[in-house]
Protein backbone atom coordinates (compact mmCIF):
# COMPACT_ATOMS: atom_id res chain seq x y z
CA UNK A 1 387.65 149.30 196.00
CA UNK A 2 384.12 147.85 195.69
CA UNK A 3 381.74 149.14 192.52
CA UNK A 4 378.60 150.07 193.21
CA UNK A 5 376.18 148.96 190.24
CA UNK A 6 372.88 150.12 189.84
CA UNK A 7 370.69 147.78 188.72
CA UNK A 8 367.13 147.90 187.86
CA UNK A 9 365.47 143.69 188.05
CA UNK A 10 361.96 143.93 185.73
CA UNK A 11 359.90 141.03 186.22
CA UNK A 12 356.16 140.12 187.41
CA UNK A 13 357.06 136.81 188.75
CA UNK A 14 358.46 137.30 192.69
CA UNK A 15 359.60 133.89 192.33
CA UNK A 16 362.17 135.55 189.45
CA UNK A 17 362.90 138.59 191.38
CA UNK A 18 364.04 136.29 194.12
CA UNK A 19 366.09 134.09 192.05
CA UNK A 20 368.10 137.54 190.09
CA UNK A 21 368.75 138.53 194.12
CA UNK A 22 369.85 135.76 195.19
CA UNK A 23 372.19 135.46 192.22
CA UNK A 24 373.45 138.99 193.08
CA UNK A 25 373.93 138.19 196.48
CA UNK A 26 376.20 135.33 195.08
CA UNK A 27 378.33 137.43 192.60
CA UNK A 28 378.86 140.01 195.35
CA UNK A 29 380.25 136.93 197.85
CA UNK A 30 382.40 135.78 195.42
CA UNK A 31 383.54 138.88 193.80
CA UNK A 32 383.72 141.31 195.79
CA UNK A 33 385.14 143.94 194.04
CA UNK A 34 381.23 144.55 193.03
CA UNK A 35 378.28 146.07 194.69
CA UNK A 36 374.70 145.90 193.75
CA UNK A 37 372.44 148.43 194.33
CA UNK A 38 368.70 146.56 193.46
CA UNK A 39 365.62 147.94 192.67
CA UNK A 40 362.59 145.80 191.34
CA UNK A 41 359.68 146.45 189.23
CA UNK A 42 356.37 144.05 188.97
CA UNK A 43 355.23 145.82 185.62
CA UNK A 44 356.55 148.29 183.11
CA UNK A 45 354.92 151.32 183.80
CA UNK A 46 356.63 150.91 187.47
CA UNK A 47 359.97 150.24 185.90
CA UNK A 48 359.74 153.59 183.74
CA UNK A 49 358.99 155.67 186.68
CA UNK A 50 361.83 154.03 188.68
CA UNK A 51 363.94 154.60 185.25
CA UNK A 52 362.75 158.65 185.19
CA UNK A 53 363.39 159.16 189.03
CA UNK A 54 367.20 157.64 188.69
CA UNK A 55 367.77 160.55 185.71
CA UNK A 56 367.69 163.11 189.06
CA UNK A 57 369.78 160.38 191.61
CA UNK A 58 371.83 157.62 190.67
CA UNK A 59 371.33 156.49 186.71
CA UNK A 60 370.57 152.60 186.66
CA UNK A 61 373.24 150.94 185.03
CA UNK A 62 372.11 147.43 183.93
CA UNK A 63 368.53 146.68 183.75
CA UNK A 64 367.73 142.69 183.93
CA UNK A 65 364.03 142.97 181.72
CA UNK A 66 361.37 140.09 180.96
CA UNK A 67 359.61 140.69 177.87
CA UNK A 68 355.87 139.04 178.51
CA UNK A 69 353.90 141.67 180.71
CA UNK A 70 350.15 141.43 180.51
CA UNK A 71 348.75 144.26 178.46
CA UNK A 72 346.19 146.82 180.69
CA UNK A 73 344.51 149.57 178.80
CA UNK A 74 346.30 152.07 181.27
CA UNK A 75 349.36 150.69 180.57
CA UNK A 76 351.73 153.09 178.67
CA UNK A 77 353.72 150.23 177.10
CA UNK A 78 352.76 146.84 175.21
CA UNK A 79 355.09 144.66 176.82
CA UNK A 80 358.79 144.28 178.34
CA UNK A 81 360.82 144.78 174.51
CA UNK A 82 358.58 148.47 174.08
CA UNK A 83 359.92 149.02 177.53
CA UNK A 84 363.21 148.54 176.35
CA UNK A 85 363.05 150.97 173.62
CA UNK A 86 361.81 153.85 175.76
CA UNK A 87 364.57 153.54 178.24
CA UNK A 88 366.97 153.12 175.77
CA UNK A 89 366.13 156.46 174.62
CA UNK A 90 366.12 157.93 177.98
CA UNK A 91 369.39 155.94 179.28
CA UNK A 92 371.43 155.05 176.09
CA UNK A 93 374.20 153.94 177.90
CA UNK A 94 372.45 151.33 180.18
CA UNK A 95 373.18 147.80 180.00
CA UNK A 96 369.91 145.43 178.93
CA UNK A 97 370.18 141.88 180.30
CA UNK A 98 367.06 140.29 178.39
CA UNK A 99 365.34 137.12 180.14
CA UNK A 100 362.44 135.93 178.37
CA UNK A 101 360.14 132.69 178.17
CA UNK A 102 359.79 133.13 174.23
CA UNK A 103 361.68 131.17 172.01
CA UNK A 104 360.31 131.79 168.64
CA UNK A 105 363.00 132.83 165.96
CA UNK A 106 360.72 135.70 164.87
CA UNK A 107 360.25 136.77 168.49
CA UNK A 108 363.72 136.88 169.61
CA UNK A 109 364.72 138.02 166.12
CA UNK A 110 362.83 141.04 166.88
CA UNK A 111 364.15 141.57 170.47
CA UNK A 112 367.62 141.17 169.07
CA UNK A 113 366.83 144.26 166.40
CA UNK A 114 364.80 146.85 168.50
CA UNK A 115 366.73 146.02 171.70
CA UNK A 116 370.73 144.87 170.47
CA UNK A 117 371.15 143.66 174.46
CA UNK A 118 374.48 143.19 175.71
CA UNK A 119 372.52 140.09 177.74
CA UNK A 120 370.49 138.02 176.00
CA UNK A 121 369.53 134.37 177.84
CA UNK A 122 365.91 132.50 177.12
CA UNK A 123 364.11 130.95 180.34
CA UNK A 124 364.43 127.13 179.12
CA UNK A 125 368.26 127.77 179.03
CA UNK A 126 368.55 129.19 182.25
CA UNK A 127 370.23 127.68 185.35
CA UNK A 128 371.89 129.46 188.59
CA UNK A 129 375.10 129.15 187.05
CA UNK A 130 374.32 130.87 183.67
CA UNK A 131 372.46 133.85 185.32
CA UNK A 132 375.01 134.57 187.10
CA UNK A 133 378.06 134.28 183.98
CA UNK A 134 375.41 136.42 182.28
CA UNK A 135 375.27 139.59 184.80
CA UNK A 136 378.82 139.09 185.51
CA UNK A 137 379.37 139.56 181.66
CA UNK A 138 377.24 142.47 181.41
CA UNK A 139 379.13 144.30 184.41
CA UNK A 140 381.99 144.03 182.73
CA UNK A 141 380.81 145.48 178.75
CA UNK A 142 380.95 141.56 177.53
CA UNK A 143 378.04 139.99 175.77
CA UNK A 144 376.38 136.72 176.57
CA UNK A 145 374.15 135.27 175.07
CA UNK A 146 372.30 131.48 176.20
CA UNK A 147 372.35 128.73 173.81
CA UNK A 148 369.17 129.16 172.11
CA UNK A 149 370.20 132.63 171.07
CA UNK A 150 372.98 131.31 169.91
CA UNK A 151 371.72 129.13 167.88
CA UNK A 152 369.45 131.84 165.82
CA UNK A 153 372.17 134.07 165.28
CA UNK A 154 374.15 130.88 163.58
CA UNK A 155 371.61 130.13 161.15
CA UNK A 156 371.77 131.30 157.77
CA UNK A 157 369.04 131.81 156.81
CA UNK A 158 368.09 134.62 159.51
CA UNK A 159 364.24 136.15 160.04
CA UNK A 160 364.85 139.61 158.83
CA UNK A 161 361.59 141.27 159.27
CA UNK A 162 360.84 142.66 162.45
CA UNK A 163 357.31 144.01 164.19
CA UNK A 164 357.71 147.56 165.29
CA UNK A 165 354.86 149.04 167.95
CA UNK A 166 352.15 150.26 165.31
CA UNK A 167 352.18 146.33 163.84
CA UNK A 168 351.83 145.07 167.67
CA UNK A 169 349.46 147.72 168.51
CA UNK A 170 347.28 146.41 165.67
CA UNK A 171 347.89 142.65 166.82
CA UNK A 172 347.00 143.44 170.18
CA UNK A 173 343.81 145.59 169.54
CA UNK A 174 342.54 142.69 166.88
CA UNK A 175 343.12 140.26 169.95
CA UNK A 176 341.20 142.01 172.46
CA UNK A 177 337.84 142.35 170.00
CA UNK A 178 338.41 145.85 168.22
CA UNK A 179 336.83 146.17 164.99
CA UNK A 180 339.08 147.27 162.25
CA UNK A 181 337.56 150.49 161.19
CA UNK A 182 337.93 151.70 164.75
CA UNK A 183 341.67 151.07 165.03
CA UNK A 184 341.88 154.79 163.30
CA UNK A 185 340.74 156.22 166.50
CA UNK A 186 343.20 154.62 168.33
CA UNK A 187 346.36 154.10 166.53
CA UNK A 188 347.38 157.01 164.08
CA UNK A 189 347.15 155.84 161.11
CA UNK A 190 344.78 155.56 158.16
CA UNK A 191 342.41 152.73 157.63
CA UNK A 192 343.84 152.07 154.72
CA UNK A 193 347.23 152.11 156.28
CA UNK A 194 346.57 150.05 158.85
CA UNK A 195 344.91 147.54 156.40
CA UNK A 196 348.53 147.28 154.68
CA UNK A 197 350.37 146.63 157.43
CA UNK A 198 347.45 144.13 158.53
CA UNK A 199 348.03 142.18 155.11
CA UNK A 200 351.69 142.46 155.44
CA UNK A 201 351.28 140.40 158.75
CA UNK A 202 349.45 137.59 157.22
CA UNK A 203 352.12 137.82 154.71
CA UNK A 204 355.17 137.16 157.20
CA UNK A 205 352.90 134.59 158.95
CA UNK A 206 351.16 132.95 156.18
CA UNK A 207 347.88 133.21 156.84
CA UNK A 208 345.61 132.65 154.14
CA UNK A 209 342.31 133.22 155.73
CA UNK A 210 340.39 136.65 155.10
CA UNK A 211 339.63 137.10 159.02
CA UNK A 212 341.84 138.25 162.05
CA UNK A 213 341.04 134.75 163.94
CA UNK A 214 343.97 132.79 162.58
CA UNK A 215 346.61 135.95 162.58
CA UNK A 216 345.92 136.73 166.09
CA UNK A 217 346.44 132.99 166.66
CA UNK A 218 349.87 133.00 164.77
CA UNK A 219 350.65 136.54 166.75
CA UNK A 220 350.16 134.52 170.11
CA UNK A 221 351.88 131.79 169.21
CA UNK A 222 354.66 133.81 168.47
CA UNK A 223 354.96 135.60 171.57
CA UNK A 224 354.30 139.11 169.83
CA UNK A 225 350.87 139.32 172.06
């Protein structure tokens, strides 16, 4: 008897989208005791609401997520990894295949910590072959993870600290020109709270400059904006 997955593909390339159905199509020829049930979703907000509506029908089961999403001022969410944490708390059974472009240690690090995906693979590892190992191993409750994950989690001497939303909500607001003593307005926190956690930054990144210029430079660099 075939068994019908539910699975939720987040990504705002079509070319991507394509490629995860087309690998479905192929696990589903060649084993055929599973059945996918696809949605897509071009940006997070989309994905949430598709997320919410399944609570009522059919709960997704494995959600295949990109982490880089360009940040709009309506947006509800900063990018694909504060995605993840939201559903998690909504669906904390569901299955997280992560796909992302970033290979920074700190970046994946981070992922790895506020995520813990059953699927982790980074974009420069990827072929057919391994995309499809990958959702087969999450359908079944098996982790995978692609070489370059791999890799991190082998290292000794592992990046333990870890941005949470308030430090990427101060990243991103720096980035897009806010001044400093207006980030009270927006993000709930004190000035002189937020100019902690803005020092601890430079800290992990090693800025020694007294501006935002080179930070937000690190930041993008690092795939946390």
């Amino acid at each position: 008897m075939k068994k019908l997955i539910n699975i939720l593909l987040v990504d705002d390339h079509p070319s991507i989208l394509e490629f995860y159905e087309i690998a479905l199509d192929c696990i589903s020829t060649n084993e055929p005791e599973f059945n996918f049930k696809i949605q897509k979703a071009s940006d997070c907000d989309s994905a949430f609401t598709k997320v919410e509506e399944s609570l009522s029908q059919c709960k997704i089961d494995i959600i295949i997520l990109d982490i880089s999403f360009t940040k709009t001022i309506k947006s509800k969410f900063i990018d694909g990894e504060d995605l993840g944490i939201k559903i998690k708390h909504f669906l904390p059974e569901v299955k997280i295949l992560v796909n992302t472009s970033y290979n920074d240690n700190y970046r994946i690090n981070s992922i790895l910590h506020n995520l813990n995906p059953l699927g982790f693979i980074v974009k420069g590892d990827v072929t057919s072959k391994i995309v499809q190992t990958a959702i087969l191993s999450v359908c079944i409750g098996k982790p995978y993870y692609s070489k370059t994950v791999l890799q991190l989690l082998q290292k000794k001497n592992n990046f333990e600290y870890v941005l949470d939303k308030i430090d990427k909500q101060i990243l991103y607001e720096l980035s897009i020109g806010t001044k400093l003593k207006m980030l009270p307005t927006i993000i709930n926190m004190s000035l002189s709270g937020i100019n902690k956690r803005r020092r601890h930054l430079k800290e992990i990144f090693n800025i020694q400059s007294s501006g935002n210029k080179e930070l937000i430079q690190k930041a993008k660099e690092k795939g946390f904006i």
